[in-house]
C-alpha atoms as a PDB file:
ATOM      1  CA  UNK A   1      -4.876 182.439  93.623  1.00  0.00           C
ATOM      2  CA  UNK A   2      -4.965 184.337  90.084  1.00  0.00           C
ATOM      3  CA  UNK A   3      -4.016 187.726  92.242  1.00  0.00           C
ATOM      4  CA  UNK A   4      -0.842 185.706  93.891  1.00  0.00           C
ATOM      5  CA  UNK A   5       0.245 185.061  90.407  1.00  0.00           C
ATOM      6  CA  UNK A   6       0.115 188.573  89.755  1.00  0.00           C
ATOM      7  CA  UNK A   7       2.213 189.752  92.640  1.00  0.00           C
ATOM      8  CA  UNK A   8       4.437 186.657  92.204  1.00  0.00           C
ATOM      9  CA  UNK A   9       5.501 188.059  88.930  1.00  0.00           C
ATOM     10  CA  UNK A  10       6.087 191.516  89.774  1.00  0.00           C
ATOM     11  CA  UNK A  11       7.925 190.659  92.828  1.00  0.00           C
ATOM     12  CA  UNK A  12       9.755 188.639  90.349  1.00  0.00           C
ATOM     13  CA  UNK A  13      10.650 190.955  87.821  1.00  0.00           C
ATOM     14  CA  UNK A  14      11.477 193.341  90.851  1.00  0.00           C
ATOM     15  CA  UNK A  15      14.036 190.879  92.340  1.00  0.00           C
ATOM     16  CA  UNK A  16      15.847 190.235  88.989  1.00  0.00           C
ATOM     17  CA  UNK A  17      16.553 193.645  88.426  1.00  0.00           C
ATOM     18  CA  UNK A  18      17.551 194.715  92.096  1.00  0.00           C
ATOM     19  CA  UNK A  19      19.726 192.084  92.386  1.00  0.00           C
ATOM     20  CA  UNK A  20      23.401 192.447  93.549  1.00  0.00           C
ATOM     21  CA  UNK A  21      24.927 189.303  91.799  1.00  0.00           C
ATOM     22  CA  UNK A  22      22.956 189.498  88.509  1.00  0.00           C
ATOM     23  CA  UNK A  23      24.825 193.314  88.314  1.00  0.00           C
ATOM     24  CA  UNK A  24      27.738 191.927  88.801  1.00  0.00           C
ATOM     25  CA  UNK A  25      27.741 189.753  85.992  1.00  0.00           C
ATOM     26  CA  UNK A  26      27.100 192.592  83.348  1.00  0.00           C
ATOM     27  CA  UNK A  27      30.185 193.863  84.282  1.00  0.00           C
ATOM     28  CA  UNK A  28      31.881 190.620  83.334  1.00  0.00           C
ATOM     29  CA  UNK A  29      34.691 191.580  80.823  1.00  0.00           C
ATOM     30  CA  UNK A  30      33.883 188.654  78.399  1.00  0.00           C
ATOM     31  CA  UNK A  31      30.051 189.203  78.946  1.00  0.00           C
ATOM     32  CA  UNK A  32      30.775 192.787  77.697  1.00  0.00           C
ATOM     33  CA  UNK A  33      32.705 191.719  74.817  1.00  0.00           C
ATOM     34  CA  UNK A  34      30.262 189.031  73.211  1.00  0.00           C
ATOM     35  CA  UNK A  35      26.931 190.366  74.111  1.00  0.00           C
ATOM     36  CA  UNK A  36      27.487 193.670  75.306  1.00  0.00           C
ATOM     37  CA  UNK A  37      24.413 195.454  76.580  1.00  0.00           C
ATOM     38  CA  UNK A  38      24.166 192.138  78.550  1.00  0.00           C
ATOM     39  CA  UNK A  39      21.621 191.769  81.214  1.00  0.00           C
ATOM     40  CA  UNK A  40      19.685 188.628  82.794  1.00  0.00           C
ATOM     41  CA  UNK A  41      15.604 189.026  81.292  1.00  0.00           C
ATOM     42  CA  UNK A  42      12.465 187.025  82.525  1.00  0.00           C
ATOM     43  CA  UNK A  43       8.808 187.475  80.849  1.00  0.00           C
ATOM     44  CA  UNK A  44       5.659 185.470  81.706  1.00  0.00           C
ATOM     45  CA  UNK A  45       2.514 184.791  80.454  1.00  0.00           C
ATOM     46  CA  UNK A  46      -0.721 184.201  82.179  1.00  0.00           C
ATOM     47  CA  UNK A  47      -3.793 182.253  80.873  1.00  0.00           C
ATOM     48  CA  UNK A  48      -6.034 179.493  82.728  1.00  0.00           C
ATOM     49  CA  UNK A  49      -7.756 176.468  81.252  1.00  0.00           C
ATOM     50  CA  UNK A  50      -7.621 172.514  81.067  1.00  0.00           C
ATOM     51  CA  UNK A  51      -4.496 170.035  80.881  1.00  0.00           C
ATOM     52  CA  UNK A  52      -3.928 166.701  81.400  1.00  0.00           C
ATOM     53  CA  UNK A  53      -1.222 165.493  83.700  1.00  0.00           C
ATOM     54  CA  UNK A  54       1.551 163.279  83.729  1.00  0.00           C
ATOM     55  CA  UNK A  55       4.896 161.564  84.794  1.00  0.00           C
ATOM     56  CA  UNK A  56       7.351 160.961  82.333  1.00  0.00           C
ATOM     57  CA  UNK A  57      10.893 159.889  83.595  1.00  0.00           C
ATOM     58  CA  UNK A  58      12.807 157.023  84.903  1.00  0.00           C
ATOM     59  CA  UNK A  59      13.413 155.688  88.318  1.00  0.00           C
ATOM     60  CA  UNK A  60      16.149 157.602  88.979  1.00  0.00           C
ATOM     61  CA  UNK A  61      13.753 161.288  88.110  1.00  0.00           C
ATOM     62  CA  UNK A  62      10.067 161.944  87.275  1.00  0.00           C
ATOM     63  CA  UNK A  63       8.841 165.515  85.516  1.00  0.00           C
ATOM     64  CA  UNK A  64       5.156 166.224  85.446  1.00  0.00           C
ATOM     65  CA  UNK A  65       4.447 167.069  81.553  1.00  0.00           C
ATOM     66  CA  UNK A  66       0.719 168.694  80.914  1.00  0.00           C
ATOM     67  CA  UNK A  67      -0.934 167.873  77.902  1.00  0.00           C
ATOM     68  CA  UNK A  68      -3.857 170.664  76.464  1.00  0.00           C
ATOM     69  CA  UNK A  69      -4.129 172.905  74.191  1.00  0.00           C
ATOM     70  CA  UNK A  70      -3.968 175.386  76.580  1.00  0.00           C
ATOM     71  CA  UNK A  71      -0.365 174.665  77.393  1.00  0.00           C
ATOM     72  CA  UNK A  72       0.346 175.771  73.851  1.00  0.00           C
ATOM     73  CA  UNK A  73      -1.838 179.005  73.910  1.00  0.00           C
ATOM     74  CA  UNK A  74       0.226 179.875  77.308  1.00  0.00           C
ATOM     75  CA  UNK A  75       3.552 179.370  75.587  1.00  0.00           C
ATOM     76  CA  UNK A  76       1.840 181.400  72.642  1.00  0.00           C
ATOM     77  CA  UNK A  77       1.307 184.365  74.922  1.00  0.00           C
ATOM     78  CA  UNK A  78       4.607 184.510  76.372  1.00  0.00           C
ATOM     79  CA  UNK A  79       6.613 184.754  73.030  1.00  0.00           C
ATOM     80  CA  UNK A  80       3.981 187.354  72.603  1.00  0.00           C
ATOM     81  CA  UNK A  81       5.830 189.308  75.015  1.00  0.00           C
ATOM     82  CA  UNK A  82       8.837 189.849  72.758  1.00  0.00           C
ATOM     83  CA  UNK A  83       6.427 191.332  70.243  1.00  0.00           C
ATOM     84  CA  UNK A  84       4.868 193.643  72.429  1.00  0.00           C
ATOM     85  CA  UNK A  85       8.086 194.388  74.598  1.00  0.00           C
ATOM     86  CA  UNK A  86       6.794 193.891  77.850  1.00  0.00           C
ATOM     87  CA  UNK A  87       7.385 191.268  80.422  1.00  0.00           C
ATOM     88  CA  UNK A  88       4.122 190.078  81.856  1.00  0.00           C
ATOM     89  CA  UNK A  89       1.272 189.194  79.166  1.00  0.00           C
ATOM     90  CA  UNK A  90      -2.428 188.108  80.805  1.00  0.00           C
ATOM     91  CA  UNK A  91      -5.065 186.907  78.616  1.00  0.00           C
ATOM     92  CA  UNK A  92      -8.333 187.471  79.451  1.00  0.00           C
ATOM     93  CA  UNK A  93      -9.116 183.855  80.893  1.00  0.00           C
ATOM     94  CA  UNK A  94      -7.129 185.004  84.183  1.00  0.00           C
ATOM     95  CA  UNK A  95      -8.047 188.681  83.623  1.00  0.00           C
ATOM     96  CA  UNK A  96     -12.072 187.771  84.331  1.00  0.00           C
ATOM     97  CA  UNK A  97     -10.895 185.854  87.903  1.00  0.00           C
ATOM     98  CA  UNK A  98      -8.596 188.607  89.170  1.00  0.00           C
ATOM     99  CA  UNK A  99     -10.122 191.057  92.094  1.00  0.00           C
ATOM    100  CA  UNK A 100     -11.228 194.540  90.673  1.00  0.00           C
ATOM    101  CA  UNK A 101      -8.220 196.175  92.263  1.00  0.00           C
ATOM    102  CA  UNK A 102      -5.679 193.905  90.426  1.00  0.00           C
ATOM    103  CA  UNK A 103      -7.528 193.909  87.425  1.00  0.00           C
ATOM    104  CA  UNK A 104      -7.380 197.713  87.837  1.00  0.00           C
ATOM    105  CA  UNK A 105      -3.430 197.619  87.465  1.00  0.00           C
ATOM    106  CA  UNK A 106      -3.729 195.625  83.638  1.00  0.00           C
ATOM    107  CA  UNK A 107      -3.615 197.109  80.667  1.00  0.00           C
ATOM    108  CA  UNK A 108      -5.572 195.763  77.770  1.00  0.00           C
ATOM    109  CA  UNK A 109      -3.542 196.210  74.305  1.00  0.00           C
ATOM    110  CA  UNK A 110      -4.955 194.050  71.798  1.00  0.00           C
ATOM    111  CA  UNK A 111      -7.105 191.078  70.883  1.00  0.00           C
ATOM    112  CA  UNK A 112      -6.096 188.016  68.724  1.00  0.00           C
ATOM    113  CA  UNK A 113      -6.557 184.462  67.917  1.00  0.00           C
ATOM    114  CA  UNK A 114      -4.154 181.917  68.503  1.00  0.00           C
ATOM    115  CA  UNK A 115      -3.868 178.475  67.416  1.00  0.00           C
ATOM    116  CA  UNK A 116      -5.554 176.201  70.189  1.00  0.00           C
ATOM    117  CA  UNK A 117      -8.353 178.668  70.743  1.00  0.00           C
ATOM    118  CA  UNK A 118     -11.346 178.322  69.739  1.00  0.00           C
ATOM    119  CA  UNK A 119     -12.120 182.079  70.762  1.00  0.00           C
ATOM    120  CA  UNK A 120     -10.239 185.000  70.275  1.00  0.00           C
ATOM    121  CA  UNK A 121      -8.551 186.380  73.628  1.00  0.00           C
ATOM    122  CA  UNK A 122      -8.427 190.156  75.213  1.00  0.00           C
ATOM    123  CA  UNK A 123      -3.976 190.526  76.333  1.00  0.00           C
ATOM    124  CA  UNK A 124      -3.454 192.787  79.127  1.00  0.00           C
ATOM    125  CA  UNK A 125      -0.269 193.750  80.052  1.00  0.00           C
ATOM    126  CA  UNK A 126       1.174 194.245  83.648  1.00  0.00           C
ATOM    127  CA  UNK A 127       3.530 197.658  83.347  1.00  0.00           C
ATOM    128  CA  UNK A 128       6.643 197.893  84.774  1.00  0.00           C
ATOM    129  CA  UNK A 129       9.710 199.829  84.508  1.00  0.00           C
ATOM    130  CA  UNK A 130      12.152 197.106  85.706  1.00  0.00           C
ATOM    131  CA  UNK A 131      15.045 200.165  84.912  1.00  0.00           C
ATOM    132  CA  UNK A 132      13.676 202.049  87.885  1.00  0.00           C
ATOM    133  CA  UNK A 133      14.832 200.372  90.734  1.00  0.00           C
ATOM    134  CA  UNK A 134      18.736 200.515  91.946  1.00  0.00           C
ATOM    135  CA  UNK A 135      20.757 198.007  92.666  1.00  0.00           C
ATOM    136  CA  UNK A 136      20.406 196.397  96.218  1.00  0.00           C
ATOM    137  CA  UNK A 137      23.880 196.698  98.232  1.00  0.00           C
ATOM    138  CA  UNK A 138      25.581 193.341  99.218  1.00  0.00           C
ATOM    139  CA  UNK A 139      25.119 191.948 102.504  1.00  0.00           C
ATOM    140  CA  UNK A 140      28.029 192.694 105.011  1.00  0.00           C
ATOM    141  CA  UNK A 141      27.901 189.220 105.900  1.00  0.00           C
ATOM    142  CA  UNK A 142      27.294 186.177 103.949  1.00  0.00           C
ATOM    143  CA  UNK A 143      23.776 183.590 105.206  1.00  0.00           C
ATOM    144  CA  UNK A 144      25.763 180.730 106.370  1.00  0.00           C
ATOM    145  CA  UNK A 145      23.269 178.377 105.085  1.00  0.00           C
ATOM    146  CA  UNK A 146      22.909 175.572 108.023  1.00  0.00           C
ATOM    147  CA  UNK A 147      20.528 173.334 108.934  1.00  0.00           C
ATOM    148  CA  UNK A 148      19.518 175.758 111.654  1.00  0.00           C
ATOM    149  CA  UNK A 149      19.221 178.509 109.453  1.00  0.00           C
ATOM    150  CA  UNK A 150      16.894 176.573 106.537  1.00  0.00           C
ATOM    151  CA  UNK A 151      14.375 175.658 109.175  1.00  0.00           C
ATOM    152  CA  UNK A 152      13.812 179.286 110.230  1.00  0.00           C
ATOM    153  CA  UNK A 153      13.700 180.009 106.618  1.00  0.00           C
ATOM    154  CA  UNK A 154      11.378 177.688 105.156  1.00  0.00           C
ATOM    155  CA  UNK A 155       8.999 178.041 108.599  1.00  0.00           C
ATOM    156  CA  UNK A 156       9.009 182.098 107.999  1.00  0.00           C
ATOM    157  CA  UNK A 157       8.108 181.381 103.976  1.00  0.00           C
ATOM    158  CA  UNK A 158       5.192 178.904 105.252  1.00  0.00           C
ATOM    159  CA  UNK A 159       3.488 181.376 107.623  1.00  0.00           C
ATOM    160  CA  UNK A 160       3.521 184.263 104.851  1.00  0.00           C
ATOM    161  CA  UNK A 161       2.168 181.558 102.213  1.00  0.00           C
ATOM    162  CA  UNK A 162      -0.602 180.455 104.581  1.00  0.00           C
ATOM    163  CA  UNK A 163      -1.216 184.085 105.281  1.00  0.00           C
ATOM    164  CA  UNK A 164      -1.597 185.672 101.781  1.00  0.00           C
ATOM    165  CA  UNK A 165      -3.661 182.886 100.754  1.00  0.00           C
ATOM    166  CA  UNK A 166      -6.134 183.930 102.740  1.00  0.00           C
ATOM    167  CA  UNK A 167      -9.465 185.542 101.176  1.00  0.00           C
ATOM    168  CA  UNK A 168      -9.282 188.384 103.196  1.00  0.00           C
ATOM    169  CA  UNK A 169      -5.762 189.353 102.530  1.00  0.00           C
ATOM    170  CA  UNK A 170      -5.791 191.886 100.005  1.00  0.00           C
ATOM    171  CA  UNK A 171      -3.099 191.668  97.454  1.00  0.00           C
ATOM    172  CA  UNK A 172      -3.325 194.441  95.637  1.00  0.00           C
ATOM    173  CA  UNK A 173      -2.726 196.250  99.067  1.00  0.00           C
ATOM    174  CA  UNK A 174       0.594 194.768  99.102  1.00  0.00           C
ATOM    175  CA  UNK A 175       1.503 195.736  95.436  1.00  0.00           C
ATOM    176  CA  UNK A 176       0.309 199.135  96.530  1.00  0.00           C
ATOM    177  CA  UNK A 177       2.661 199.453  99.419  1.00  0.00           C
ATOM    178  CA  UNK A 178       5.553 197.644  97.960  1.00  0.00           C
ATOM    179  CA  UNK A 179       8.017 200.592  97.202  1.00  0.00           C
ATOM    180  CA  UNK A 180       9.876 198.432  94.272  1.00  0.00           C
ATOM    181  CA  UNK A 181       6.232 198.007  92.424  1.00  0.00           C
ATOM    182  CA  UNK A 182       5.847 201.729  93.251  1.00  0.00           C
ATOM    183  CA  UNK A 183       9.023 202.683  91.617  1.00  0.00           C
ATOM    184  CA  UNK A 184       8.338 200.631  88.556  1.00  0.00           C
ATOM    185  CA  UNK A 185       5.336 201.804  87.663  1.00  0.00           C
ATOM    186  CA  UNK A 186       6.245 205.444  88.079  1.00  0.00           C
ATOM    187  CA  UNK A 187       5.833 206.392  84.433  1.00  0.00           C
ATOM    188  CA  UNK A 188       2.710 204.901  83.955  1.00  0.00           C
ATOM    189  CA  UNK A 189       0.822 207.788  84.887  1.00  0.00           C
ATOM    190  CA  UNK A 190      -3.289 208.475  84.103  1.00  0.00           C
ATOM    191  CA  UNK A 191      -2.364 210.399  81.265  1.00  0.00           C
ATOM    192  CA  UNK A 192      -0.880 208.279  79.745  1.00  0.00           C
ATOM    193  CA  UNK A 193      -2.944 205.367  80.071  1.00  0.00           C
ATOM    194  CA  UNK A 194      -5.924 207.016  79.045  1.00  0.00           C
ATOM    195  CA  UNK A 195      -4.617 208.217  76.282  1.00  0.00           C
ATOM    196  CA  UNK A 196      -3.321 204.588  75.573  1.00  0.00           C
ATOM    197  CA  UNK A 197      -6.699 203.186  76.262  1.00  0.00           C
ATOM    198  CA  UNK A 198      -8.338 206.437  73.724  1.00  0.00           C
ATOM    199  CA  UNK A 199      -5.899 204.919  71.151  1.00  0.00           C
ATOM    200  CA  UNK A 200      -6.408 201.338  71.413  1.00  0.00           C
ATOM    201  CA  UNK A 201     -10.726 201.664  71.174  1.00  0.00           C
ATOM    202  CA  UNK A 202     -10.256 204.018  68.647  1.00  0.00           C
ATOM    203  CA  UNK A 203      -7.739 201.459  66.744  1.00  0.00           C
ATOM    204  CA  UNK A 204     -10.377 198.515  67.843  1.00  0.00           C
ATOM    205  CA  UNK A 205     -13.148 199.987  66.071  1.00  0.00           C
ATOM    206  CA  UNK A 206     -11.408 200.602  62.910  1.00  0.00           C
ATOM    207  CA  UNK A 207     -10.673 204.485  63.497  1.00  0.00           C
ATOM    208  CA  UNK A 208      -6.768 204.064  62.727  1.00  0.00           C
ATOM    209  CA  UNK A 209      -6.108 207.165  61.490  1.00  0.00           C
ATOM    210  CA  UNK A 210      -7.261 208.900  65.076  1.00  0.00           C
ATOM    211  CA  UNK A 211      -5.732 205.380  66.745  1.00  0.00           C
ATOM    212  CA  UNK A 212      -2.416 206.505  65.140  1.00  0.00           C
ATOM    213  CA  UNK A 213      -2.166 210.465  66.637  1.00  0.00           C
ATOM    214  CA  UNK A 214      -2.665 208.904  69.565  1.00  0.00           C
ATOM    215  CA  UNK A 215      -0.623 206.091  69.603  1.00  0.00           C
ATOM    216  CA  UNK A 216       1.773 207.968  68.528  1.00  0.00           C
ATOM    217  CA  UNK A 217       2.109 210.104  71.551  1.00  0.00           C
ATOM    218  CA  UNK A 218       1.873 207.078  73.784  1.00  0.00           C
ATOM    219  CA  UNK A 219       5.258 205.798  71.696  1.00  0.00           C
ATOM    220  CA  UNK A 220       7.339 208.233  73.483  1.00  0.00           C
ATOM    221  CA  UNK A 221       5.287 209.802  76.031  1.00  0.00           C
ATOM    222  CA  UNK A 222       7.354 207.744  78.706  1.00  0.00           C
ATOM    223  CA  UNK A 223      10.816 208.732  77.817  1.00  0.00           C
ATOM    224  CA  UNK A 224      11.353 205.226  76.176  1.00  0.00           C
ATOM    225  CA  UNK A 225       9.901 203.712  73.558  1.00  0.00           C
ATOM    226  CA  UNK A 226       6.640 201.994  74.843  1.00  0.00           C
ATOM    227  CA  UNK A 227       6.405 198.362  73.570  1.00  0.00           C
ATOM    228  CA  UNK A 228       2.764 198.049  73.027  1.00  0.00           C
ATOM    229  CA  UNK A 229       2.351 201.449  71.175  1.00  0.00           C
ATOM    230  CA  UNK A 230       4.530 200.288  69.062  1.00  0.00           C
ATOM    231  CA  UNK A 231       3.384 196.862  67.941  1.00  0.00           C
ATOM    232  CA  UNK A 232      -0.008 198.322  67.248  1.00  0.00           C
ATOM    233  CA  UNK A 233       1.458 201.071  65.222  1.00  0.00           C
ATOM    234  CA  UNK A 234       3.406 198.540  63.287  1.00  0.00           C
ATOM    235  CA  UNK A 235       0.600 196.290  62.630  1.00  0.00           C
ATOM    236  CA  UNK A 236      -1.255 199.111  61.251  1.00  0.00           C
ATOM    237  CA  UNK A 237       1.432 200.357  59.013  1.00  0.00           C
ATOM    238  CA  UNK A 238       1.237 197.017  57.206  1.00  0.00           C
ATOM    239  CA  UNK A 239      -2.172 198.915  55.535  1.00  0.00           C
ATOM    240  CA  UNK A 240      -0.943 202.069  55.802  1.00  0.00           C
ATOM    241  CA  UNK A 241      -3.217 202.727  58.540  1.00  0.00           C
ATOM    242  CA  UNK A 242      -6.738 201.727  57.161  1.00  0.00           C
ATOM    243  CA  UNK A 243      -8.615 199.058  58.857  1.00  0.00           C
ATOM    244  CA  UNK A 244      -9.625 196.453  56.268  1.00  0.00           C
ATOM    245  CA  UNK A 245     -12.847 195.495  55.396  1.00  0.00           C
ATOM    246  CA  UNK A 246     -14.858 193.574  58.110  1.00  0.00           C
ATOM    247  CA  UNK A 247     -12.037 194.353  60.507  1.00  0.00           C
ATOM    248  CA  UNK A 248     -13.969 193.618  63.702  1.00  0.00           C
ATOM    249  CA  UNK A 249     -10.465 194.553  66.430  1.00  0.00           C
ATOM    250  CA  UNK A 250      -9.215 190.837  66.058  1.00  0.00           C
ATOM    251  CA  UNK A 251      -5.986 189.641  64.544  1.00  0.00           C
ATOM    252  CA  UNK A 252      -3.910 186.539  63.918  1.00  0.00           C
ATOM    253  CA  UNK A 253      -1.033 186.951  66.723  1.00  0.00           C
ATOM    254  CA  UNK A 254       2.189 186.496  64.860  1.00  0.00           C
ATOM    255  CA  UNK A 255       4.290 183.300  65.410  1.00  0.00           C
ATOM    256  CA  UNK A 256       7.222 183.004  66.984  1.00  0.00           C
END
């Protein structure tokens, strides 16, 4: 299950950015106008714990609302995402429950408490280029949408459901195969995440002079600025780059 949630959000963040009608709309004239560089963004966060259910409504509609502390870590996590400038944000609570070959695909970029924990939590990242992948071409012909049509449709979704949630169906083989994950992480190569992961240990055990030379590479090593580089370089800026005393690789994550 924490795999599928994995792949769900790539395939996600894949779809948004391929799609045909979404591009059309940042070419609106009046889009253009107000908000220019206009363009329609998701970002998710990932983390697992305990919530209490419920109904709240009326007769005429009924929402489930969750009650836990844990729903306000998870909401923590995902305005994280602005601060990091990514779009998918794990915390290590879903991390430890993901297969090794998923797990594989994470990068970890910092550690931090947040209000509701009573522990401070590792954040991986998921990386992906969502600017990779072209726009899909329209369909010839519009899906009349029938009755005939939904059946078919909702039977094909059910047999792929039933058959990626099986134990033996390997997720990360799919990711892996997928040519849209493929293109997206294209500029994630070894180098650079080693050299990421040499900057974050070195910045995690209070070496933030040698966490910023490398950092600092990993900033534009892409092409683009990279979203996590960045954030740590910031944060260490704010003591012009010398770990405090007792600094033991754990912050306060910033609030929203």
């Amino acid at each position: 299950m924490a795999d599928l949630s994995i792949l769900a959000f790539s395939m996600i963040v894949g779809a948004v950015a391929r799609s045909p009608v979404l591009a059309t709309y940042r070419q609106h004239p009046g889009l253009q106008q107000r908000l220019r560089d206009c363009r329609v963004d998701l970002s998710f966060a990932l983390h697992r714990g305990w919530a209490i259910e419920g109904a709240v409504g009326s007769d005429f509609k009924i929402d489930a609302s969750y009650i836990s502390p844990n729903v306000s870590v998870a909401s923590s996590i995902e305005h994280a995402t602005r601060q990091y400038g990514i779009r998918i944000l794990v915390s290590e609570t879903v991390r430890e429950i993901l297969s090794k070959e998923v797990s594989a695909k994470l990068r970890l970029i910092d550690k931090v408490t947040i209000k509701g924990s009573r522990v401070p939590l590792e954040l991986s990242c998921l990386d992906l280029d969502f600017r990779r992948v072209q726009v899909e071409d329209r369909p010839e012909l519009p899906i009349v949408w029938n009755s005939r049509y939904r059946f078919k449709s909702r039977h094909a979704i059910e047999v792929r459901k039933n058959h990626l949630w099986t134990d033996q169906f390997s997720k990360a083989h799919i990711m892996n195969k997928d040519p849209h994950f493929q293109e997206m992480r294209t500029e994630y190569t070894t180098v650079f995440m080693q050299t990421f992961n040499m900057g974050y240990q070195n910045y995690s055990q209070g070496e933030w002079q040698v966490a910023k030379n490398l950092l600092t590479k990993t900033l534009s090593m892409r092409g683009e600025k990279d979203g996590p580089s960045e954030a740590l370089l910031r944060f260490m800026e704010k003591d012009n780059f010398k770990a405090p005393d007792g600094w033991r690789g754990i912050h306060a994550l910033e609030e929203a």
